[in-house]
Protein backbone atom coordinates (compact mmCIF):
# COMPACT_ATOMS: atom_id res chain seq x y z
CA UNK A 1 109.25 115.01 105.19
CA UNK A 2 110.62 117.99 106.36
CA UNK A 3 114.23 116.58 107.47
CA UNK A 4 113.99 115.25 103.74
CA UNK A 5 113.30 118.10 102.03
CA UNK A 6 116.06 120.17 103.98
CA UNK A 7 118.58 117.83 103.38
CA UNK A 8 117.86 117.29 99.70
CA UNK A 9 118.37 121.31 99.80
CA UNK A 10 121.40 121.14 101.46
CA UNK A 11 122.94 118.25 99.53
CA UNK A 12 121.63 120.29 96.56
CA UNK A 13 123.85 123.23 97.61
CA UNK A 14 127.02 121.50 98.16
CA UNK A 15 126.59 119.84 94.68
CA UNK A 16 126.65 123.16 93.31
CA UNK A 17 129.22 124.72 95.19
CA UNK A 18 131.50 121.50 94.08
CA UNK A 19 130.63 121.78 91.06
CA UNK A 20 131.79 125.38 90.81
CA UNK A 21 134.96 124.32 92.32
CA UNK A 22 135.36 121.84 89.65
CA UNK A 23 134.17 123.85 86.62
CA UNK A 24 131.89 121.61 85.51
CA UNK A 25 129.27 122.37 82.99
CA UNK A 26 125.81 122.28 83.69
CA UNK A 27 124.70 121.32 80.28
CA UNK A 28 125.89 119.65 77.10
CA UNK A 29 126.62 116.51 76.18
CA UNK A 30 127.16 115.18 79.58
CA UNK A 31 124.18 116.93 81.17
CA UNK A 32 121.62 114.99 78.09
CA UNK A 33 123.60 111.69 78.95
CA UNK A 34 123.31 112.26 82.22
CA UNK A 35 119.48 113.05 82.05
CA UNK A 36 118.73 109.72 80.20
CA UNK A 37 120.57 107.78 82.69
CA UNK A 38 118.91 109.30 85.54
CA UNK A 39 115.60 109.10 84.18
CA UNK A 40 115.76 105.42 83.58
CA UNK A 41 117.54 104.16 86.68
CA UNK A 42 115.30 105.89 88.93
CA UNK A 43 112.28 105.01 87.09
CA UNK A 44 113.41 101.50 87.70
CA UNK A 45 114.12 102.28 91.77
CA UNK A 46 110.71 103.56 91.31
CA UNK A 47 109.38 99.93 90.84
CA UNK A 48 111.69 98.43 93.58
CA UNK A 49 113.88 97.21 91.33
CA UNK A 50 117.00 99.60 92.51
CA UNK A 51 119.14 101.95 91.04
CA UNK A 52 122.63 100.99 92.05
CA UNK A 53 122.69 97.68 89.69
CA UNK A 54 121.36 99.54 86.82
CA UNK A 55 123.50 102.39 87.65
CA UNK A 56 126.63 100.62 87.81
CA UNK A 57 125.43 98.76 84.28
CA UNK A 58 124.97 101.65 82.07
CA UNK A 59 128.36 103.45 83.84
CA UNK A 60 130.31 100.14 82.70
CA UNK A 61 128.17 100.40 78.98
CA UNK A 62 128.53 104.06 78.32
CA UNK A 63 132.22 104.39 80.10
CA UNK A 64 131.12 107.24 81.95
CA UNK A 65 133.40 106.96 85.01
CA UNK A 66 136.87 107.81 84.49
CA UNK A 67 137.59 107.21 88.22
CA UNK A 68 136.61 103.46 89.33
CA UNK A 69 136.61 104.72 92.72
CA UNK A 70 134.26 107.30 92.32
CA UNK A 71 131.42 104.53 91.43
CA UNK A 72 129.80 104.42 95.27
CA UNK A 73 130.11 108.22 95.61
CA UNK A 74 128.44 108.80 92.88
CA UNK A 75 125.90 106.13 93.24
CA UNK A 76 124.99 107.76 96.68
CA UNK A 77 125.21 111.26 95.15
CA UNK A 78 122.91 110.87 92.22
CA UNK A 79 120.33 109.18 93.74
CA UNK A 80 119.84 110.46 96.82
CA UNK A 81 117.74 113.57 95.34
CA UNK A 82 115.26 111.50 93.15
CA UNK A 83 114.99 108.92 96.02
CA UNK A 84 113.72 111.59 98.73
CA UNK A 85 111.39 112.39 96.01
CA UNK A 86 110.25 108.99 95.22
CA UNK A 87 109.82 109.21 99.42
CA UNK A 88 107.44 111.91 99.96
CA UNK A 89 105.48 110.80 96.70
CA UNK A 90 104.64 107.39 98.60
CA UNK A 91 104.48 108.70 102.25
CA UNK A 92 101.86 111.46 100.75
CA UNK A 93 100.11 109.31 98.47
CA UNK A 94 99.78 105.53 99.69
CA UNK A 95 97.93 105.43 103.24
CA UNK A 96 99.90 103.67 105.93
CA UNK A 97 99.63 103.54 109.90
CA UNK A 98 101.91 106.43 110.94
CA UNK A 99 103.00 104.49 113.75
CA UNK A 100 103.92 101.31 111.68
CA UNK A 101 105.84 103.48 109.24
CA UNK A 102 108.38 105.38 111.54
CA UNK A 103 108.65 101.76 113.34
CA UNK A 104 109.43 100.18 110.49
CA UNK A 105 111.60 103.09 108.72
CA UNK A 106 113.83 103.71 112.20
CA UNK A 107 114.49 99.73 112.57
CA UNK A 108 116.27 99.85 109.14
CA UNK A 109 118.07 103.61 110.06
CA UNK A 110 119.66 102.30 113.55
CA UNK A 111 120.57 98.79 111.67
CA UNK A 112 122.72 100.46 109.07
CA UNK A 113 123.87 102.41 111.65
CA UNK A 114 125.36 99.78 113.46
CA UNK A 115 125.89 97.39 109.88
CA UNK A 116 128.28 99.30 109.34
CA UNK A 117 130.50 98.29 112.17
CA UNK A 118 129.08 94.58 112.53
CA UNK A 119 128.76 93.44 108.74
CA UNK A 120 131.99 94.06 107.61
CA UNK A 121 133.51 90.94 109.69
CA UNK A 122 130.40 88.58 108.24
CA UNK A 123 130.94 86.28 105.13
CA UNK A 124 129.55 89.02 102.42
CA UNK A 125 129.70 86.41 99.81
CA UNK A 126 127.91 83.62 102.00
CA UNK A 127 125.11 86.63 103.13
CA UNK A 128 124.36 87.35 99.29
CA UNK A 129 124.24 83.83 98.34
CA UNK A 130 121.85 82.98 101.06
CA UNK A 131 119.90 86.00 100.52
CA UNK A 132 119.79 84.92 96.71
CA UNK A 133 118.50 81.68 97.51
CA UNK A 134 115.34 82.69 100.22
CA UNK A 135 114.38 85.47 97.54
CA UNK A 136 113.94 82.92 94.60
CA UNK A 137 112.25 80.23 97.02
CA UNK A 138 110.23 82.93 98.32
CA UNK A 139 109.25 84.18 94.63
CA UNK A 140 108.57 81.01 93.50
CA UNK A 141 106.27 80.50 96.51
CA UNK A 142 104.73 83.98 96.23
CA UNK A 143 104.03 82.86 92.30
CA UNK A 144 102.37 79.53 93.20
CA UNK A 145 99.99 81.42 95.26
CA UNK A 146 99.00 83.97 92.92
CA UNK A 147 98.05 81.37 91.04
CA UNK A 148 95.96 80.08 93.58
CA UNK A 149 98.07 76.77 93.57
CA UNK A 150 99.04 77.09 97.60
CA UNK A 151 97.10 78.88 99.95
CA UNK A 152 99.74 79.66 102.90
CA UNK A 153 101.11 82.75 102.35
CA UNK A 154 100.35 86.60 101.87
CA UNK A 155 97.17 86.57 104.59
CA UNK A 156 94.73 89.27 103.96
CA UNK A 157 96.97 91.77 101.90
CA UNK A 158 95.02 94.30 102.20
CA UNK A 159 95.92 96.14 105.72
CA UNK A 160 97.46 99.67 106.54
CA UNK A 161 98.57 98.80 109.58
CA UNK A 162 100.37 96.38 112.18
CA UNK A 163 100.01 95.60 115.91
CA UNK A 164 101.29 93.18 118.17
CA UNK A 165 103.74 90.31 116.74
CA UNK A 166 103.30 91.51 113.55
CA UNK A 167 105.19 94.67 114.01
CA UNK A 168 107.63 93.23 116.20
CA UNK A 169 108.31 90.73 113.40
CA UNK A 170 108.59 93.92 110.83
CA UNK A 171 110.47 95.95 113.10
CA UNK A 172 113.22 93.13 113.88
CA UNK A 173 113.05 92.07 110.38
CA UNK A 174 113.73 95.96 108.73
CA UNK A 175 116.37 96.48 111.34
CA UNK A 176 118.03 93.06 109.74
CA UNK A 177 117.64 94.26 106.55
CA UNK A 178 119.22 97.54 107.76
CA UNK A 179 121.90 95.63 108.79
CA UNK A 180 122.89 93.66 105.45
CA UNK A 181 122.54 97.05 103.40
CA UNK A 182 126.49 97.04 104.52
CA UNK A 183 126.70 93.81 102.96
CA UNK A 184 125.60 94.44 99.71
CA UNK A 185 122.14 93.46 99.92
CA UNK A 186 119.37 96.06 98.76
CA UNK A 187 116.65 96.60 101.50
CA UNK A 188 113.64 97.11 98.12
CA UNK A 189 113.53 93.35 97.55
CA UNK A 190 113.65 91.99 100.74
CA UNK A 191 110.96 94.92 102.33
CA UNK A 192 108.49 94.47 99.65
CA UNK A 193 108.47 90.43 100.20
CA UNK A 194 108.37 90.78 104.26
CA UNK A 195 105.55 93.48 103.86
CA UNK A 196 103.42 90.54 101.79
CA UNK A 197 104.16 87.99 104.39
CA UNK A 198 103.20 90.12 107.57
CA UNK A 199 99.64 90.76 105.40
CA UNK A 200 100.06 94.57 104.12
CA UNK A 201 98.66 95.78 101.16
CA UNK A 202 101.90 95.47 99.11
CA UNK A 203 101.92 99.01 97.94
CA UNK A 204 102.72 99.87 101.72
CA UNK A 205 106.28 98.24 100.50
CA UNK A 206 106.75 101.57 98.66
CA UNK A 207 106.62 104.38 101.61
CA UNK A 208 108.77 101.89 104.03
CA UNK A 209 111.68 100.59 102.09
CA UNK A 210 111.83 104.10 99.97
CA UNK A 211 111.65 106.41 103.54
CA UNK A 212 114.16 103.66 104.64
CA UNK A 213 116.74 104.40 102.24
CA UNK A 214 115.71 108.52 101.53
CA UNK A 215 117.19 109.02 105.07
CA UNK A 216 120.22 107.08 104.72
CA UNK A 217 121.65 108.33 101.19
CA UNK A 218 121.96 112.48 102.14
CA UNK A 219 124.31 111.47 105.05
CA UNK A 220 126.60 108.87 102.97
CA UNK A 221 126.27 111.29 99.86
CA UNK A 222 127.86 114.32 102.04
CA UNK A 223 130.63 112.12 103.12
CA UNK A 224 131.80 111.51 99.93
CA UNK A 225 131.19 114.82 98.54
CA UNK A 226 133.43 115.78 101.78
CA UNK A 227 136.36 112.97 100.47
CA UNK A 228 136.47 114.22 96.83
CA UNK A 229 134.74 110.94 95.30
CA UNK A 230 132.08 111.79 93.61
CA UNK A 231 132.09 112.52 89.64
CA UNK A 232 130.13 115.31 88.73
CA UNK A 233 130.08 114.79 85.09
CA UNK A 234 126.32 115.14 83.89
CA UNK A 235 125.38 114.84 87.67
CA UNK A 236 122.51 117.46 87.71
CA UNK A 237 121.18 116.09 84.60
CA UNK A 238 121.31 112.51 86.20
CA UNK A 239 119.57 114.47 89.52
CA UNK A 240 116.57 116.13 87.13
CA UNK A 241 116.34 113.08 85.09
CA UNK A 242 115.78 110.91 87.75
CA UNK A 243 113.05 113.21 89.55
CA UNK A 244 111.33 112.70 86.22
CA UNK A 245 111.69 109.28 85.87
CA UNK A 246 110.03 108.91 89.54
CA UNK A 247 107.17 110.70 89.00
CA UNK A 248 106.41 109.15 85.65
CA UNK A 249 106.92 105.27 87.17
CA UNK A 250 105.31 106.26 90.81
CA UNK A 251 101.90 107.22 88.90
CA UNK A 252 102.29 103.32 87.47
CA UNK A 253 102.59 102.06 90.54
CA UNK A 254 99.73 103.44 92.11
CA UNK A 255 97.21 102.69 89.53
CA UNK A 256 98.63 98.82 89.17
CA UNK A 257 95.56 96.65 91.26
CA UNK A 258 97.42 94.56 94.05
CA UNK A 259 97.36 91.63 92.36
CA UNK A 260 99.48 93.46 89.63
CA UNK A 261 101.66 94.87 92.36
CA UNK A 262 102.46 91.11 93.87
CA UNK A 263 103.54 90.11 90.72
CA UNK A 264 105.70 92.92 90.42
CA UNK A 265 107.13 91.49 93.56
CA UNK A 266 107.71 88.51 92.48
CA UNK A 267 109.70 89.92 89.32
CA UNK A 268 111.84 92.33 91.27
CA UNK A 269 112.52 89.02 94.00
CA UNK A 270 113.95 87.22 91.27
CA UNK A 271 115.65 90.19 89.99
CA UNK A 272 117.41 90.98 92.76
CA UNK A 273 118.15 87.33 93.47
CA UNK A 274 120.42 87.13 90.47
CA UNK A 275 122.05 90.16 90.91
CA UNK A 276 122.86 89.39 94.13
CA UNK A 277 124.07 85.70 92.96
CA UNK A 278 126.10 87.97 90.42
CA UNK A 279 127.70 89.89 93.46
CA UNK A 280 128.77 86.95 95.21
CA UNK A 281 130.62 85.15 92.29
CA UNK A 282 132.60 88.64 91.74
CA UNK A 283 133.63 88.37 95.49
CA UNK A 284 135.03 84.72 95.07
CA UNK A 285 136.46 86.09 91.81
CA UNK A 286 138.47 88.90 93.20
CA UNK A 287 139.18 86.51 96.02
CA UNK A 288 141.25 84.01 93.93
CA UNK A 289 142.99 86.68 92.26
């Protein structure tokens, strides 16, 4: 918490400092759009449905970019902030084994560490499309036993902590999910469906996967603040917005019973399935052309 809250501070002061540099406003009309986007992109990351789909959606409605290639940068940028907040909300509130949190959380750090070097000569398309297809089996299977038609899955659901295989399992299985972050594949889905599996109580998803990705972002975010690719157009009202919109959905979260929360798993599975079945028909797309 405390590496998160210094670099948040840090990445706070460079914002500022660029946007000095490039005389941009810190209200107005951008700052209010900027706000409303914010707040409802991270409320959605809030619920493990991501930000950077959403994101990218509204950018594409609203024509906010003027720069295409500014889109990661200021992906990373803008949410980086809310999603350290969204972080220490869930490592604070939601009661989970130390021990299989920082396993869990430094699995998926070293694998994007090294995805970065190791994904990029993988199939990306083939990845997404697989990844597509286990989520929506695994949704549809998560659904059936909700409703009590199958009994094999989700064991006890209800633990704060794992020992033995079952933390091996997470800790490979995080450090693979690490790993296909540089494929396009969002670690939320994914996290929250492995978590159910391996018997957690499936608001333990929350701390993980968001922890996960809080100490990832600041690092990415300063490298493209250092390349000149980030937009800072409405960025600090994006930045306060989304704080907002975290605290608003994480208080929904933690009241929703765990039956409520599976479901919610289920939803974002599918979700995320089709976006990422989206991705990989771009890729063969741009491919052809």
């Amino acid at each position: 918490m405390v590496i998160l809250i210094i670099a948040s501070l840090g990445l706070l002061g460079l914002l500022i400092r660029g946007a000095r540099q490039k005389q941009v406003q810190f209200s107005g009309r951008d700052f209010t759009l900027g706000f409303g986007i914010g707040a409802v992109t991270d409320f959605l990351d809030t619920l493990g449905i991501g930000s950077f789909v959403t994101s990218t959606a509204i950018f594409q409605a609203t024509h906010y970019l003027k720069d295409e290639r500014q889109l990661p940068g200021t992906l990373n940028t803008m949410h980086s902030i809310p999603t350290a907040f969204e972080a220490i909300f869930f490592v604070t509130a939601v009661k989970v084994d130390p021990w299989t949190l920082l396993s869990l959380v430094l699995a998926a750090a070293v694998g994007a560490v090294l995805g970065s070097e190791f994904m990029v000569k993988l199939n990306q398309r083939r990845i997404q499309l697989i990844m597509a297809i286990a989520l929506v089996v695994t949704a549809v299977l998560m659904a059936a036993k909700l409703m009590g038609w199958v009994s094999l899955l989700g064991v006890a659901n209800h633990a704060t902590s794992l020992r033995g295989w079952p933390l091996a399992i997470g800790i490979i299985g995080n450090f693979i999910l690490g790993l296909l972050m540089s494929a396009g594949v969002g670690l939320y889905a994914p996290c929250m469906v492995m978590v159910y599996f391996l018997g957690l109580t499936p608001i333990a998803a929350f701390p993980i996967m968001m922890l996960s990705c809080a100490l990832l972002m600041p690092s990415s975010a300063v490298n493209f603040i250092r390349h000149d690719r980030v937009d800072y157009r409405g960025l600090f009202g994006i930045i306060l917005g989304g704080i907002i919109g975290v605290i608003l959905a994480a208080t929904v979260v933690k009241s929703l019973s765990l039956t409520a929360l599976s479901w919610l798993i289920v939803l974002v599975s599918l979700w995320t399935a089709s976006s990422l079945a989206k991705a990989a028909m771009r890729v063969k797309k741009a491919a052809r052309q």
